[in-house]
N, C-alpha and C. Protein backbone atom coordinates (compact mmCIF):
# COMPACT_ATOMS: atom_id res chain seq x y z
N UNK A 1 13.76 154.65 136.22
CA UNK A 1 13.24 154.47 137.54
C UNK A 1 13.01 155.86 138.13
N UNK A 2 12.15 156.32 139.17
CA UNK A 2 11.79 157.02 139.55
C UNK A 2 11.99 157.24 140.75
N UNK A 3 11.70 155.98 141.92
CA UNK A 3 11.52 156.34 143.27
C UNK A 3 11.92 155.05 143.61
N UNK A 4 13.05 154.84 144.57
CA UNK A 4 13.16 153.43 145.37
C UNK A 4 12.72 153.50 146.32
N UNK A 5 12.04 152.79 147.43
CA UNK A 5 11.24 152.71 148.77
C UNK A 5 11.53 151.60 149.28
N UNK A 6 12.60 151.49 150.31
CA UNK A 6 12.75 150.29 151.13
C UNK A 6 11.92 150.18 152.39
N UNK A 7 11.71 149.14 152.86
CA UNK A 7 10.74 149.08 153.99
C UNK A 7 10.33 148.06 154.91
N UNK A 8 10.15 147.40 155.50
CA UNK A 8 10.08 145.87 156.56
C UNK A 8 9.95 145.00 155.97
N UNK A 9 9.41 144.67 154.51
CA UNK A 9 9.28 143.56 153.90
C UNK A 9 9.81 143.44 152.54
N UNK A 10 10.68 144.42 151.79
CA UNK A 10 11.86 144.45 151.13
C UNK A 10 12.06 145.69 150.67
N UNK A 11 11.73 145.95 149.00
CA UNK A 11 11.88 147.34 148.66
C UNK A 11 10.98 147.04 147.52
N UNK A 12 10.38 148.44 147.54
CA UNK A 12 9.29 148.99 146.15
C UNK A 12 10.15 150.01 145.07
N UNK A 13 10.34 149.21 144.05
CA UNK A 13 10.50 150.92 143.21
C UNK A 13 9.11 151.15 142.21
N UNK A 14 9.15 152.75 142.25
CA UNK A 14 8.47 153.18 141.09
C UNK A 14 9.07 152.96 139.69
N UNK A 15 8.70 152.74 138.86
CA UNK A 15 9.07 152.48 137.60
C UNK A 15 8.53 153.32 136.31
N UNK A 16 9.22 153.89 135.58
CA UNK A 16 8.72 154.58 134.50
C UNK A 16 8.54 153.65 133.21
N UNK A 17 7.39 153.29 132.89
CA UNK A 17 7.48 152.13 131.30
C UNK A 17 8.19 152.70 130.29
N UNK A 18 8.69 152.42 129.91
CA UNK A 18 9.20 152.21 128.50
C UNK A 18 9.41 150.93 127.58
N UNK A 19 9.18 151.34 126.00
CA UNK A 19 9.41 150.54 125.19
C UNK A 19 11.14 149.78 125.37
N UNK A 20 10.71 148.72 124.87
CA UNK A 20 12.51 147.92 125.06
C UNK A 20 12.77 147.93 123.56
N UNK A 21 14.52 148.03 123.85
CA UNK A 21 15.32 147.47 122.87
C UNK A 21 14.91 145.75 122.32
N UNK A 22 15.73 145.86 121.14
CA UNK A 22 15.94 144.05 121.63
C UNK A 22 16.84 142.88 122.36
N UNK A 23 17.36 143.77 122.95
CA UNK A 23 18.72 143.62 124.18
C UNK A 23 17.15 143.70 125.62
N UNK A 24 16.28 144.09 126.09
CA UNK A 24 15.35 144.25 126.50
C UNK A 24 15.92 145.30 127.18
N UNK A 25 16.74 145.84 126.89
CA UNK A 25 17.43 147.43 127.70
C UNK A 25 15.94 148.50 127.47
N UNK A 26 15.67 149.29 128.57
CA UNK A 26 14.86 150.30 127.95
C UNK A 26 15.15 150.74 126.91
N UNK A 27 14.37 151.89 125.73
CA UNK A 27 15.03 152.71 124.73
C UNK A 27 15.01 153.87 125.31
N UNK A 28 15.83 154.75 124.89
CA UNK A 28 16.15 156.18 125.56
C UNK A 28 15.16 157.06 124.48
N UNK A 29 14.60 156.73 124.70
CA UNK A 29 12.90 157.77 124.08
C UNK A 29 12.07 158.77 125.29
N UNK A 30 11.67 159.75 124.62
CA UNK A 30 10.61 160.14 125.47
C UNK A 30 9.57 159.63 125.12
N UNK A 31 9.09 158.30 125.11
CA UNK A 31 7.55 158.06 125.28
C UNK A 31 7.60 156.74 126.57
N UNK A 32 6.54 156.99 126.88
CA UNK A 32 6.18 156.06 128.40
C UNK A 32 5.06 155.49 128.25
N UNK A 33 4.61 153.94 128.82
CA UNK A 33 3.67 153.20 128.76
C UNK A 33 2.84 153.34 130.27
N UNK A 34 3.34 154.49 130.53
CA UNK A 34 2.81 154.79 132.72
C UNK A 34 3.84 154.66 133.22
N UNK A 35 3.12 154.00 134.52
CA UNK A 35 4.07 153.89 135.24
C UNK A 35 3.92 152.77 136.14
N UNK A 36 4.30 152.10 137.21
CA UNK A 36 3.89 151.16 137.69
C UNK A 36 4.59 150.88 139.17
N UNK A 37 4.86 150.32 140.33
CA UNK A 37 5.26 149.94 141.54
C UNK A 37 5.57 148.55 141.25
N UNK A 38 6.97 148.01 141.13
CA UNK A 38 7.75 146.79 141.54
C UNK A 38 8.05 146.70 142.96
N UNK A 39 7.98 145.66 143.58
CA UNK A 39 8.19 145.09 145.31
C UNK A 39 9.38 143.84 144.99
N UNK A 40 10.49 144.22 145.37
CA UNK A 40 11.26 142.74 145.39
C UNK A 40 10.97 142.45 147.03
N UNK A 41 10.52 141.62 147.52
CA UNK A 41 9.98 140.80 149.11
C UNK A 41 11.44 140.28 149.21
N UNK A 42 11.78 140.40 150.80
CA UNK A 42 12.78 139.63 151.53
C UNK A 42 14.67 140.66 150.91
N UNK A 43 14.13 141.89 149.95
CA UNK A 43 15.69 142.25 149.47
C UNK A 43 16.07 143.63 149.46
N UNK A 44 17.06 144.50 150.09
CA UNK A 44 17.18 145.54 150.02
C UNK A 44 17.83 146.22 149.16
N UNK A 45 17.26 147.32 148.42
CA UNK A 45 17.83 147.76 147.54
C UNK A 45 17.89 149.00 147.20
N UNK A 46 19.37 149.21 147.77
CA UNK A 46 19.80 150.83 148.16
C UNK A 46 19.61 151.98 146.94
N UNK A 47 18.81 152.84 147.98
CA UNK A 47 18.38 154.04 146.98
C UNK A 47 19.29 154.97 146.55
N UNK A 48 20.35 154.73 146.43
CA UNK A 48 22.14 155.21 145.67
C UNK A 48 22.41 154.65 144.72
N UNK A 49 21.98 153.39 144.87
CA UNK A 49 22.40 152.85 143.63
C UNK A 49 21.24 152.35 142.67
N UNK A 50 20.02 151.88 142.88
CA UNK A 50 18.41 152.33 142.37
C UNK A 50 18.41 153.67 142.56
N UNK A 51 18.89 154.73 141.75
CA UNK A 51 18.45 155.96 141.95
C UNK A 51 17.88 156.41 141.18
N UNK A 52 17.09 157.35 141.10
CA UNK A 52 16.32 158.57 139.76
C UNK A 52 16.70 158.07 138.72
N UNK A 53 16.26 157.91 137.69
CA UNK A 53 17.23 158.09 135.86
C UNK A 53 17.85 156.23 135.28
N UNK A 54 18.17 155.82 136.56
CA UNK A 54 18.88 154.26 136.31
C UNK A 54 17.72 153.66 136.02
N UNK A 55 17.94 152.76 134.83
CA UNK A 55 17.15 152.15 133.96
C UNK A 55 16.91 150.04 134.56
N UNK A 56 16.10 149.92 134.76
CA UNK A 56 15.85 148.27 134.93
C UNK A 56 15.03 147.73 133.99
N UNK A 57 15.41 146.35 133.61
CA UNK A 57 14.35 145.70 132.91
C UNK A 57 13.84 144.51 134.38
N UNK A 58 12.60 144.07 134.28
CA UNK A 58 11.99 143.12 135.27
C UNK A 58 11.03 142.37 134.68
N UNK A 59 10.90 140.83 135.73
CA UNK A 59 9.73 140.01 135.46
C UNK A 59 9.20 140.36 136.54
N UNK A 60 7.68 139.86 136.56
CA UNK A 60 6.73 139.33 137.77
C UNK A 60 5.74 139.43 137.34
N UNK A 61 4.96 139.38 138.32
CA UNK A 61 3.52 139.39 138.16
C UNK A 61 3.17 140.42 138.71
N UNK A 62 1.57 140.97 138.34
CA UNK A 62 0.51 142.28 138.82
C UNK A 62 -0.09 141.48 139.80
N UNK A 63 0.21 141.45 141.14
CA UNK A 63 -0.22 141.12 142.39
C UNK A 63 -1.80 142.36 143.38
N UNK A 64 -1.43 143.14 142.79
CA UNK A 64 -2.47 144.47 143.35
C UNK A 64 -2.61 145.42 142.43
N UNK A 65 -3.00 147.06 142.51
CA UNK A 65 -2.67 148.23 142.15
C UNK A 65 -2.78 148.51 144.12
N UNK A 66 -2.27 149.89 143.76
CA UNK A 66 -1.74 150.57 144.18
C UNK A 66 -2.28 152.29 144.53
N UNK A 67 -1.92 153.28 145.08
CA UNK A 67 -2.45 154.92 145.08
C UNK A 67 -1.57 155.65 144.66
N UNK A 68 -0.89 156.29 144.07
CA UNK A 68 -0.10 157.23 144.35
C UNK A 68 -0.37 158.73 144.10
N UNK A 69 0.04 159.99 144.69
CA UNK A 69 -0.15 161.39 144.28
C UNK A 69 0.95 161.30 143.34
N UNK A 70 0.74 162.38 142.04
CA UNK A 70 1.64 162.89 141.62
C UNK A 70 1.09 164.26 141.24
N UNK A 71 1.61 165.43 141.57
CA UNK A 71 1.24 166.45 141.50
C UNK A 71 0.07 166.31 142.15
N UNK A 72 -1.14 166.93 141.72
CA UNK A 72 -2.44 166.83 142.16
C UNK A 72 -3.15 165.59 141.40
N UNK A 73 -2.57 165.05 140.77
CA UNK A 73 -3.61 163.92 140.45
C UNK A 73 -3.51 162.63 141.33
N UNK A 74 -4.43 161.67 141.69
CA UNK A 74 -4.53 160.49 142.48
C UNK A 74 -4.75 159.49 141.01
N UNK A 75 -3.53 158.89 141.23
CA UNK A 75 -3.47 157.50 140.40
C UNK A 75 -3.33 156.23 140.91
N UNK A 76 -4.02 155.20 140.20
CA UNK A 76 -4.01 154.10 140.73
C UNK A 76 -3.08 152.92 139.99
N UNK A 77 -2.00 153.04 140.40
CA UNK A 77 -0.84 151.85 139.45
C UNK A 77 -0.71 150.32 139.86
N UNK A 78 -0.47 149.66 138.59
CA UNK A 78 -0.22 148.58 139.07
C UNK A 78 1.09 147.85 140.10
N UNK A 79 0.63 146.81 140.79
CA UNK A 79 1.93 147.05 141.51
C UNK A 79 2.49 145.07 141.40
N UNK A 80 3.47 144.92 140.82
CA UNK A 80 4.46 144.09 140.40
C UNK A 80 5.25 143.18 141.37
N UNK A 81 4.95 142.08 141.94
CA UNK A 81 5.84 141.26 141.93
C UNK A 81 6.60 140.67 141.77
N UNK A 82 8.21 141.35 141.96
CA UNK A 82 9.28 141.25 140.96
C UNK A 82 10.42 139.90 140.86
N UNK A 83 10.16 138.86 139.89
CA UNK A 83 10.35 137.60 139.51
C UNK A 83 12.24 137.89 139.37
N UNK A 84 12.83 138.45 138.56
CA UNK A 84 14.08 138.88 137.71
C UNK A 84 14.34 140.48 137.65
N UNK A 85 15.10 140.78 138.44
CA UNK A 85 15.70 142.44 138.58
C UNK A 85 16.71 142.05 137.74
N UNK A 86 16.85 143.58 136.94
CA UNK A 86 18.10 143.73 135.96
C UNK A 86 18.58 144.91 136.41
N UNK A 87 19.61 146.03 136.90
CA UNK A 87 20.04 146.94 136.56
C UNK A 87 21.02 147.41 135.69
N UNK A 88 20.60 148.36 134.77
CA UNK A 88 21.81 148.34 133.34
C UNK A 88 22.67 149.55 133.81
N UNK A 89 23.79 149.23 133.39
CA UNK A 89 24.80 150.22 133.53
C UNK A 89 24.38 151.40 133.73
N UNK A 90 25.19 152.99 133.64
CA UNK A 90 24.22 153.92 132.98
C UNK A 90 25.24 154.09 131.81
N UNK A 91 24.34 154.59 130.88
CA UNK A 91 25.04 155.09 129.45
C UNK A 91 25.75 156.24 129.33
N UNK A 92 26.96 155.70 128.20
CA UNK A 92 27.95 156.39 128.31
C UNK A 92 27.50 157.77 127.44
N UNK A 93 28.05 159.27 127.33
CA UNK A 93 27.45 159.97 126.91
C UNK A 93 27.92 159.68 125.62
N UNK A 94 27.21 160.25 124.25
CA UNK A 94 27.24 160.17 123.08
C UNK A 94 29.25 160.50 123.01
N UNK A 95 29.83 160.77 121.75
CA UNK A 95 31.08 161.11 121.36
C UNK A 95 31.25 162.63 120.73
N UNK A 96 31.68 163.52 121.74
CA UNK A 96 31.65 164.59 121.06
C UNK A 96 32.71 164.63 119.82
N UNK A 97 32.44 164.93 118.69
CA UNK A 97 32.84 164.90 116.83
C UNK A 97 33.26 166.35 116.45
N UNK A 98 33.90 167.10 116.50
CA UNK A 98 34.55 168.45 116.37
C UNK A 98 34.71 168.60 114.84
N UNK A 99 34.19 169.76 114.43
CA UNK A 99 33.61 169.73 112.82
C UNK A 99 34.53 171.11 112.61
N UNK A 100 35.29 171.07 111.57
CA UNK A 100 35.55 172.27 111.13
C UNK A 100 34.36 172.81 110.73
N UNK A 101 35.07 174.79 110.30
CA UNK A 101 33.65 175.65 109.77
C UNK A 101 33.04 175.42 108.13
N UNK A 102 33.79 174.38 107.36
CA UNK A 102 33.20 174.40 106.01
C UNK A 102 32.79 173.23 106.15
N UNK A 103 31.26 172.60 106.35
CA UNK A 103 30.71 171.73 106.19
C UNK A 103 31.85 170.13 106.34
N UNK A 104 32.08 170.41 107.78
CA UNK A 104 32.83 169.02 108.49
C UNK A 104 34.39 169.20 107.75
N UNK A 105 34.76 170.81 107.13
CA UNK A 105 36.24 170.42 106.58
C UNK A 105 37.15 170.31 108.39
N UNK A 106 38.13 169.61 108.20
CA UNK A 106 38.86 168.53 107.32
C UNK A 106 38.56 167.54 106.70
N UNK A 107 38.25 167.36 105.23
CA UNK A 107 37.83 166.26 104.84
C UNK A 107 38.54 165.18 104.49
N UNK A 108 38.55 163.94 105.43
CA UNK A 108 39.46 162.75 105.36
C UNK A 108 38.64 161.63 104.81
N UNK A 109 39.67 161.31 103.64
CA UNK A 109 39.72 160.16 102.57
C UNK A 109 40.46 159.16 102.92
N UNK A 110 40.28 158.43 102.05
CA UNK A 110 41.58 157.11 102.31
C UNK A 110 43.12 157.26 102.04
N UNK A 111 43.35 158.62 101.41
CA UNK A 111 43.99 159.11 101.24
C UNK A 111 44.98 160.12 102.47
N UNK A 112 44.04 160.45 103.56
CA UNK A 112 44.62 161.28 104.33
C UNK A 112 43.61 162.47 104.72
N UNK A 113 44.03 163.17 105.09
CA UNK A 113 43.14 164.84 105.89
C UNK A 113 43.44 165.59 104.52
N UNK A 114 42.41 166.30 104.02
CA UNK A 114 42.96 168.13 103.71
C UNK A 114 42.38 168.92 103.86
């Protein structure tokens, strides 16, 4: 997600596309399908907790497009009528794995460390 926008008739977020898992979780890739404007009507939804980086999956429908600036370019996005909001956790960071200096020594067997 990009940008939450609450306002008299509920809240808009910007949305960054991405490909889904098969959990329909985004994938943590850098590639993007655009971008697009979701409206949930009648619901507020605080820009602390919809913030920058937090990932949603959604239904609805393409009700309009839309204008937006980004940098100097004028784009025209689609803008979403949002059926099913998901917000996913955020992810935990990877496991840092501490490698000795000879190619991962300590090397542990079923046997034990040596």
């Amino acid at each position: 997600m990009i940008r939450t926008t609450p306002n008299a008739n509920g809240t808009c977020l910007e949305v960054l596309a991405k490909p889904l898992q098969s959990n329909t979780r985004p994938r943590d890739v850098d590639l993007s399908d655009g971008r697009f404007v979701a409206c949930k009507a009648s619901s507020f939804l605080d820009p602390e907790i919809f913030a920058r980086g937090r990932e949603v999956t959604l239904t609805g429908k393409v009700v309009a497009h839309v204008e937006r600036r980004i940098g100097d370019a004028e784009l025209r996005l689609p803008q979403v009528e949002v059926d099913q909001l998901l917000l996913w956790p955020e992810r935990e960071p990877p496991p840092v794995v501490h490698r000795g200096p000879f190619f991962g020594w300590p090397f542990c067997g079923p046997f034990g460390c040596w």
